[in-house]
PDB file of N, CA and C in Angstrom:
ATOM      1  N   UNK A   1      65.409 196.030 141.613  1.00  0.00           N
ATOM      2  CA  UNK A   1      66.633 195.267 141.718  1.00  0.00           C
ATOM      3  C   UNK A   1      66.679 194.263 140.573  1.00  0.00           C
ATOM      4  N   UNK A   2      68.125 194.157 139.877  1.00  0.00           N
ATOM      5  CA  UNK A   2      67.789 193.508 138.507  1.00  0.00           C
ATOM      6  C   UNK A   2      68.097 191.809 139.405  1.00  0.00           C
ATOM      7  N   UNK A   3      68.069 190.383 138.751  1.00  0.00           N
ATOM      8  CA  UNK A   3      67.795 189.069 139.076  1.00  0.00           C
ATOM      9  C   UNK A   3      69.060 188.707 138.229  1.00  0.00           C
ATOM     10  N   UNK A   4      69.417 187.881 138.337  1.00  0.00           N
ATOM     11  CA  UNK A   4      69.936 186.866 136.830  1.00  0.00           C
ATOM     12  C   UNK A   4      69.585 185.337 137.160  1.00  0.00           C
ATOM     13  N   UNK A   5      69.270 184.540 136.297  1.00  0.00           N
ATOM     14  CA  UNK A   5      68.924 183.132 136.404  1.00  0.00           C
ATOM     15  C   UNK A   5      69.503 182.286 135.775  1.00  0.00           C
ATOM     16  N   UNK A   6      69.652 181.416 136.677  1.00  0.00           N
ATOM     17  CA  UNK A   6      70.187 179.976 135.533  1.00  0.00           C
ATOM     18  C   UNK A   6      69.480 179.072 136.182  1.00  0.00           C
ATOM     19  N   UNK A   7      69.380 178.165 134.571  1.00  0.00           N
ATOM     20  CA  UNK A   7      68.691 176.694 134.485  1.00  0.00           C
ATOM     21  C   UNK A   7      70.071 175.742 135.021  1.00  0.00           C
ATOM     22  N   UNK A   8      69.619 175.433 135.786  1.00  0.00           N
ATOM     23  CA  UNK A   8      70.742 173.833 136.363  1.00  0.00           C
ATOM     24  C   UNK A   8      70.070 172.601 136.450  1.00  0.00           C
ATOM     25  N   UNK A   9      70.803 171.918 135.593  1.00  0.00           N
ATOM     26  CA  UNK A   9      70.396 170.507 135.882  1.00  0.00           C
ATOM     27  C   UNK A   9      70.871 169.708 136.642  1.00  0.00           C
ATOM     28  N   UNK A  10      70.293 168.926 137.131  1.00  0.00           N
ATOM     29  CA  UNK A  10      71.095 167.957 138.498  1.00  0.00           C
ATOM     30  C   UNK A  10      70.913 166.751 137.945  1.00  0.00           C
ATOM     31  N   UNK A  11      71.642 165.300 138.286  1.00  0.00           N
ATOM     32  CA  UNK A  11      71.831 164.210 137.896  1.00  0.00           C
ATOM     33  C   UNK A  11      71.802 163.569 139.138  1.00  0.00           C
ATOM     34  N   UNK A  12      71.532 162.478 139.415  1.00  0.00           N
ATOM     35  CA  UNK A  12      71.526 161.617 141.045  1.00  0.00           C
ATOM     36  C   UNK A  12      71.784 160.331 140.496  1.00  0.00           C
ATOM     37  N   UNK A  13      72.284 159.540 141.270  1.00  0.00           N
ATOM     38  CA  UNK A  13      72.235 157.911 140.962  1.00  0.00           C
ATOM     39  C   UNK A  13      71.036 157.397 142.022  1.00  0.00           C
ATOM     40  N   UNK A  14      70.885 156.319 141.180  1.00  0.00           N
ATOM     41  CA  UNK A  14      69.350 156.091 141.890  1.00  0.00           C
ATOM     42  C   UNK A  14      69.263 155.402 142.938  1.00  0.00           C
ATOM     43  N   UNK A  15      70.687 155.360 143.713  1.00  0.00           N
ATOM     44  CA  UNK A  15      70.604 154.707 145.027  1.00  0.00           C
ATOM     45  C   UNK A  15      70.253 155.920 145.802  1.00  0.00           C
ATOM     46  N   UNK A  16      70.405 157.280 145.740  1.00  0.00           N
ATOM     47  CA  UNK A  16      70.153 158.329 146.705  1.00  0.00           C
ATOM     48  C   UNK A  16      68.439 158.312 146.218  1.00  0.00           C
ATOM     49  N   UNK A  17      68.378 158.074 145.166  1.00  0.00           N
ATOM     50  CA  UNK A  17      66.392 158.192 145.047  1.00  0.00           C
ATOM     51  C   UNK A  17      65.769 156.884 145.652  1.00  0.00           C
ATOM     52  N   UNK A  18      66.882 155.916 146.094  1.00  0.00           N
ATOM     53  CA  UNK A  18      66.179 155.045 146.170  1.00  0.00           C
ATOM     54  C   UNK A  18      66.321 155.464 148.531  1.00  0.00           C
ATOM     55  N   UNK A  19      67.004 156.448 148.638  1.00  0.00           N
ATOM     56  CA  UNK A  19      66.764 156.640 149.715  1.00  0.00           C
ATOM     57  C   UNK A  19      66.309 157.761 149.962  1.00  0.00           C
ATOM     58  N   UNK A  20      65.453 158.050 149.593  1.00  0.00           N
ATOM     59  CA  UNK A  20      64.783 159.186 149.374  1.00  0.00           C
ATOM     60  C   UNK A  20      64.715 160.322 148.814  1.00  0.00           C
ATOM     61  N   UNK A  21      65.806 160.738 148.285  1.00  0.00           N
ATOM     62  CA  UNK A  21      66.130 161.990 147.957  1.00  0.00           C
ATOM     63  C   UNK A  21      64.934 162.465 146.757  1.00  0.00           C
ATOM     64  N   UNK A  22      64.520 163.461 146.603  1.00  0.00           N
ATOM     65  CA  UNK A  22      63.604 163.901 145.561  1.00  0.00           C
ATOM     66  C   UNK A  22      63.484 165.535 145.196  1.00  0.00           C
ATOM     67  N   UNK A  23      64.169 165.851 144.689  1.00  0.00           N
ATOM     68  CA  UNK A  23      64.538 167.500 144.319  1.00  0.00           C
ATOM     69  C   UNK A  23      63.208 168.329 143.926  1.00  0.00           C
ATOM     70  N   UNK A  24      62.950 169.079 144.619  1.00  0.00           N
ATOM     71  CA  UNK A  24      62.039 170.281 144.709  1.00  0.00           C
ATOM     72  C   UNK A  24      62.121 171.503 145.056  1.00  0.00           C
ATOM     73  N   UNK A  25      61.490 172.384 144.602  1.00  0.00           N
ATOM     74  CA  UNK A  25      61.849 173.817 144.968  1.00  0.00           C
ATOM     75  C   UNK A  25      61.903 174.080 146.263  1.00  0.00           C
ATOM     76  N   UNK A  26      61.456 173.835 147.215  1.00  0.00           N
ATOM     77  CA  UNK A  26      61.921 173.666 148.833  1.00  0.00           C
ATOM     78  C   UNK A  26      62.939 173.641 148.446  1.00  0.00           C
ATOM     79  N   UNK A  27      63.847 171.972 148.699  1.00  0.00           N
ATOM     80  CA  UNK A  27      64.904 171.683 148.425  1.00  0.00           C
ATOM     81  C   UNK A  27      66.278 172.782 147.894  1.00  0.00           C
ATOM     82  N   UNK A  28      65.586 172.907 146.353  1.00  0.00           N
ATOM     83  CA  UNK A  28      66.772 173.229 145.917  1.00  0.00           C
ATOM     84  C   UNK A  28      66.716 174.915 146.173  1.00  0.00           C
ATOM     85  N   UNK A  29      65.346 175.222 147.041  1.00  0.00           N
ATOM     86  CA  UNK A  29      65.989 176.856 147.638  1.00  0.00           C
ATOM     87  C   UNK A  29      67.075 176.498 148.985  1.00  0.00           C
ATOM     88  N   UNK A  30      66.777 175.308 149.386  1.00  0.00           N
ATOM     89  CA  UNK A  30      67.939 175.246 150.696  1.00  0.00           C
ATOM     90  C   UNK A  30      69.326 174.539 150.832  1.00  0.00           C
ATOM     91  N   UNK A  31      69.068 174.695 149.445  1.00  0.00           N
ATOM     92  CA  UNK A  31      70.380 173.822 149.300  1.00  0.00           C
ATOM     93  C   UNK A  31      71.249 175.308 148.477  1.00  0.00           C
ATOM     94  N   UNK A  32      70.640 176.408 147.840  1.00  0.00           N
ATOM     95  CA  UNK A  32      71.256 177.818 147.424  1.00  0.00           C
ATOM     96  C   UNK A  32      71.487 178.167 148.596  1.00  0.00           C
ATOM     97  N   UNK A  33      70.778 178.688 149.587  1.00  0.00           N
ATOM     98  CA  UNK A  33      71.053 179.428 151.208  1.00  0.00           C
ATOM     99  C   UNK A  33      72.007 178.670 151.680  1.00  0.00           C
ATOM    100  N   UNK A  34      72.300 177.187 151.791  1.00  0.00           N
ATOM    101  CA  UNK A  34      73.554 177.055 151.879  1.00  0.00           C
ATOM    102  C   UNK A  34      74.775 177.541 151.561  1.00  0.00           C
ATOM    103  N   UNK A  35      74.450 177.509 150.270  1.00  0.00           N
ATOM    104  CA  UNK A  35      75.745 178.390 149.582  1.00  0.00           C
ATOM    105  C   UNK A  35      76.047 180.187 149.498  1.00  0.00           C
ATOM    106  N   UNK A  36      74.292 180.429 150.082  1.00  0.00           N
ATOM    107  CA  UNK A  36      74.524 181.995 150.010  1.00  0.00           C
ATOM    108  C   UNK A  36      74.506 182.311 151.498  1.00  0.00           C
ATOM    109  N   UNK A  37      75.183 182.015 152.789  1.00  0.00           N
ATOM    110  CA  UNK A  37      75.038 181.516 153.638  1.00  0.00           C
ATOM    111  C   UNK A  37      74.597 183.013 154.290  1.00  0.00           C
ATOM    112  N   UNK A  38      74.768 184.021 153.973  1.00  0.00           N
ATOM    113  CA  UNK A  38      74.567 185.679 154.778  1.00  0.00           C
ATOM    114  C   UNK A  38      73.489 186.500 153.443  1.00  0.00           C
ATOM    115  N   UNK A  39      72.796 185.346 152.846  1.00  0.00           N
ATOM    116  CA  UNK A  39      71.728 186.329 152.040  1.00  0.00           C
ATOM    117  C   UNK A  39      70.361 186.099 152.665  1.00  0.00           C
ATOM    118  N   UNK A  40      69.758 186.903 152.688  1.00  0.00           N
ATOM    119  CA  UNK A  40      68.588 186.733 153.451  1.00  0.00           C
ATOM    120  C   UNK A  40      67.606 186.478 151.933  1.00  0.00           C
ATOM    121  N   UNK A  41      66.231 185.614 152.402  1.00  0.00           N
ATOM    122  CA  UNK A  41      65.523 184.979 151.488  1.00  0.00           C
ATOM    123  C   UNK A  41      64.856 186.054 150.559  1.00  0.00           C
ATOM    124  N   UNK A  42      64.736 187.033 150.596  1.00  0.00           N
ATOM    125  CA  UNK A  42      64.279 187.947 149.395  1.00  0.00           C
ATOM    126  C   UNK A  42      65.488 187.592 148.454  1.00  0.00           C
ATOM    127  N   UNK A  43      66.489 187.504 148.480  1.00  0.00           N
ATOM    128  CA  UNK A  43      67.855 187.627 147.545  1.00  0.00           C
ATOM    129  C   UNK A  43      67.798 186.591 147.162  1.00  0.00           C
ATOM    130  N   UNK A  44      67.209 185.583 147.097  1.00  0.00           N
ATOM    131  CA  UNK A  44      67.426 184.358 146.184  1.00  0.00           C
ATOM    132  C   UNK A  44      66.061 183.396 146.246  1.00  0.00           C
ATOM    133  N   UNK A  45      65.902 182.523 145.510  1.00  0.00           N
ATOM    134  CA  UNK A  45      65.235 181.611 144.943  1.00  0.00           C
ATOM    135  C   UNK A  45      65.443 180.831 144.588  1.00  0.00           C
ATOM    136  N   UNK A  46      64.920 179.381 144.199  1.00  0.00           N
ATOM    137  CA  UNK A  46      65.452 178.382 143.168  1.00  0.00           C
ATOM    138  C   UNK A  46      63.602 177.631 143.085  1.00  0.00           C
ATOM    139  N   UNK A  47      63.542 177.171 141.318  1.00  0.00           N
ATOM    140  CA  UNK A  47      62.602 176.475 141.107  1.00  0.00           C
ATOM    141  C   UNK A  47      62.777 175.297 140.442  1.00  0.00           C
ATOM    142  N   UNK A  48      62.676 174.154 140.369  1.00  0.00           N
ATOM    143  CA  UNK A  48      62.943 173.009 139.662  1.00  0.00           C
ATOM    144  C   UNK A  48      61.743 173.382 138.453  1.00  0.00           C
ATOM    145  N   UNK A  49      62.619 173.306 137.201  1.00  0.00           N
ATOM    146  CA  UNK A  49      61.937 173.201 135.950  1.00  0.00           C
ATOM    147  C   UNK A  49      61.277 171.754 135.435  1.00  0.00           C
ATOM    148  N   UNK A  50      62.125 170.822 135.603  1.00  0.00           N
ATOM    149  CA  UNK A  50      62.233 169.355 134.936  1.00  0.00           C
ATOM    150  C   UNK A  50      62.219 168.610 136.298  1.00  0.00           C
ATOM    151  N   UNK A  51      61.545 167.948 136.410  1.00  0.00           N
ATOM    152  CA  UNK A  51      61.779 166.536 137.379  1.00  0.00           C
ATOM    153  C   UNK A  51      61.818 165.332 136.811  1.00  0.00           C
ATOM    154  N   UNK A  52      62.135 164.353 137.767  1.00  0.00           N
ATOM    155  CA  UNK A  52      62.039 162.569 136.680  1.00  0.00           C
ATOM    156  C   UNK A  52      59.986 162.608 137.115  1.00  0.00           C
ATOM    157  N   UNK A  53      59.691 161.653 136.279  1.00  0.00           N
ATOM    158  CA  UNK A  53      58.073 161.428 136.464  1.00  0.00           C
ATOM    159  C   UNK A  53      57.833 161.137 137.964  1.00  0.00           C
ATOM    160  N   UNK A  54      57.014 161.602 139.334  1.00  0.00           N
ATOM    161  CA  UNK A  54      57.053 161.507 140.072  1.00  0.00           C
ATOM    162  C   UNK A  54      56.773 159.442 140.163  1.00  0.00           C
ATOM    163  N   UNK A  55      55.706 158.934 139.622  1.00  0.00           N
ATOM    164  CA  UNK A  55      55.638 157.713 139.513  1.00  0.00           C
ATOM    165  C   UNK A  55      56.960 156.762 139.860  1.00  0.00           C
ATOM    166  N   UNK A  56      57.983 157.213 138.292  1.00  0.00           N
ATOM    167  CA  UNK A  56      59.377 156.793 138.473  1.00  0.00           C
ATOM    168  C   UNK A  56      59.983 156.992 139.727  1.00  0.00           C
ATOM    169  N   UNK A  57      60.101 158.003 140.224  1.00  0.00           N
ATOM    170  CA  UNK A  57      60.470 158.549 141.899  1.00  0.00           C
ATOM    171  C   UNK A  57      59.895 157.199 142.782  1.00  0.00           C
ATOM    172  N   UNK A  58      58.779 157.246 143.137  1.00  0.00           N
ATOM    173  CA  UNK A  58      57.790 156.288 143.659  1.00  0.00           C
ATOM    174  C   UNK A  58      58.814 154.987 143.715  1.00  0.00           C
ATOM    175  N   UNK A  59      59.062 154.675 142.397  1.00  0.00           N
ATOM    176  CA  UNK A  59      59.409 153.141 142.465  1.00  0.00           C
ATOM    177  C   UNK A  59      60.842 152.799 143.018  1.00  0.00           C
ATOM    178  N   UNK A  60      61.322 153.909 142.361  1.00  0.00           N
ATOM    179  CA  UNK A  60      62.675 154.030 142.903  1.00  0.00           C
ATOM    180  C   UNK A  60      62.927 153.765 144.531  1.00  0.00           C
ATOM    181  N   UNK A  61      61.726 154.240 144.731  1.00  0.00           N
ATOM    182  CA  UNK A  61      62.089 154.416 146.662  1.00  0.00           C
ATOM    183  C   UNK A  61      61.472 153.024 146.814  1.00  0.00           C
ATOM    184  N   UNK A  62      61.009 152.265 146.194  1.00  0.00           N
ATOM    185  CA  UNK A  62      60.283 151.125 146.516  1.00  0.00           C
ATOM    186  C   UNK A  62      58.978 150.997 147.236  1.00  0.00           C
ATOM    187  N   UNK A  63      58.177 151.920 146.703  1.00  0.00           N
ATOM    188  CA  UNK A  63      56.743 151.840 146.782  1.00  0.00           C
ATOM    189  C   UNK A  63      56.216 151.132 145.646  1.00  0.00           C
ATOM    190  N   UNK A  64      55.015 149.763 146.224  1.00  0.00           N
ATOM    191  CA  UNK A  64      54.703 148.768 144.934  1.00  0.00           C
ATOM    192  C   UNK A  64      54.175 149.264 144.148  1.00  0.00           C
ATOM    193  N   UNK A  65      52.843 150.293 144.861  1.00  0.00           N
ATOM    194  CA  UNK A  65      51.451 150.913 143.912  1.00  0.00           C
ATOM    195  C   UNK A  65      52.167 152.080 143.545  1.00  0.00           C
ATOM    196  N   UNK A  66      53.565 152.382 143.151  1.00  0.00           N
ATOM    197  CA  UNK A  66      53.709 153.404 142.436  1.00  0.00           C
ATOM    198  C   UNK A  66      53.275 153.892 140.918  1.00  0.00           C
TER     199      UNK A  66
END
């Protein structure tokens, strides 16, 4: 079965990082099944290429020893 892929980048304002939000391949496979709502999980995937530095993440949410 042939695939096709795309790179997507996502953008957030850092009040949703600062409430937790943190994009990962979990994530951004369940946030596709949303949208592919009658594909069953062999038919799709998603992997985050780029993240912000997890550290940066950290602080954002307001952890001190980040």
């Amino acid at each position: 079965m042939q695939t096709y892929k795309w790179t997507i980048e996502i953008e957030v304002d850092e009040a949703w990082i600062a409430d937790g939000f943190d994009m990962d391949d979990e994530r951004a496979t369940d946030m596709l099944g949303l949208i592919l709502g009658w594909a069953t999980p062999d038919e799709f995937s998603a992997k985050v290429l780029k993240a912000p530095p997890a550290k940066a993440i950290r602080k954002a949410q307001g952890y001190k020893h980040a």
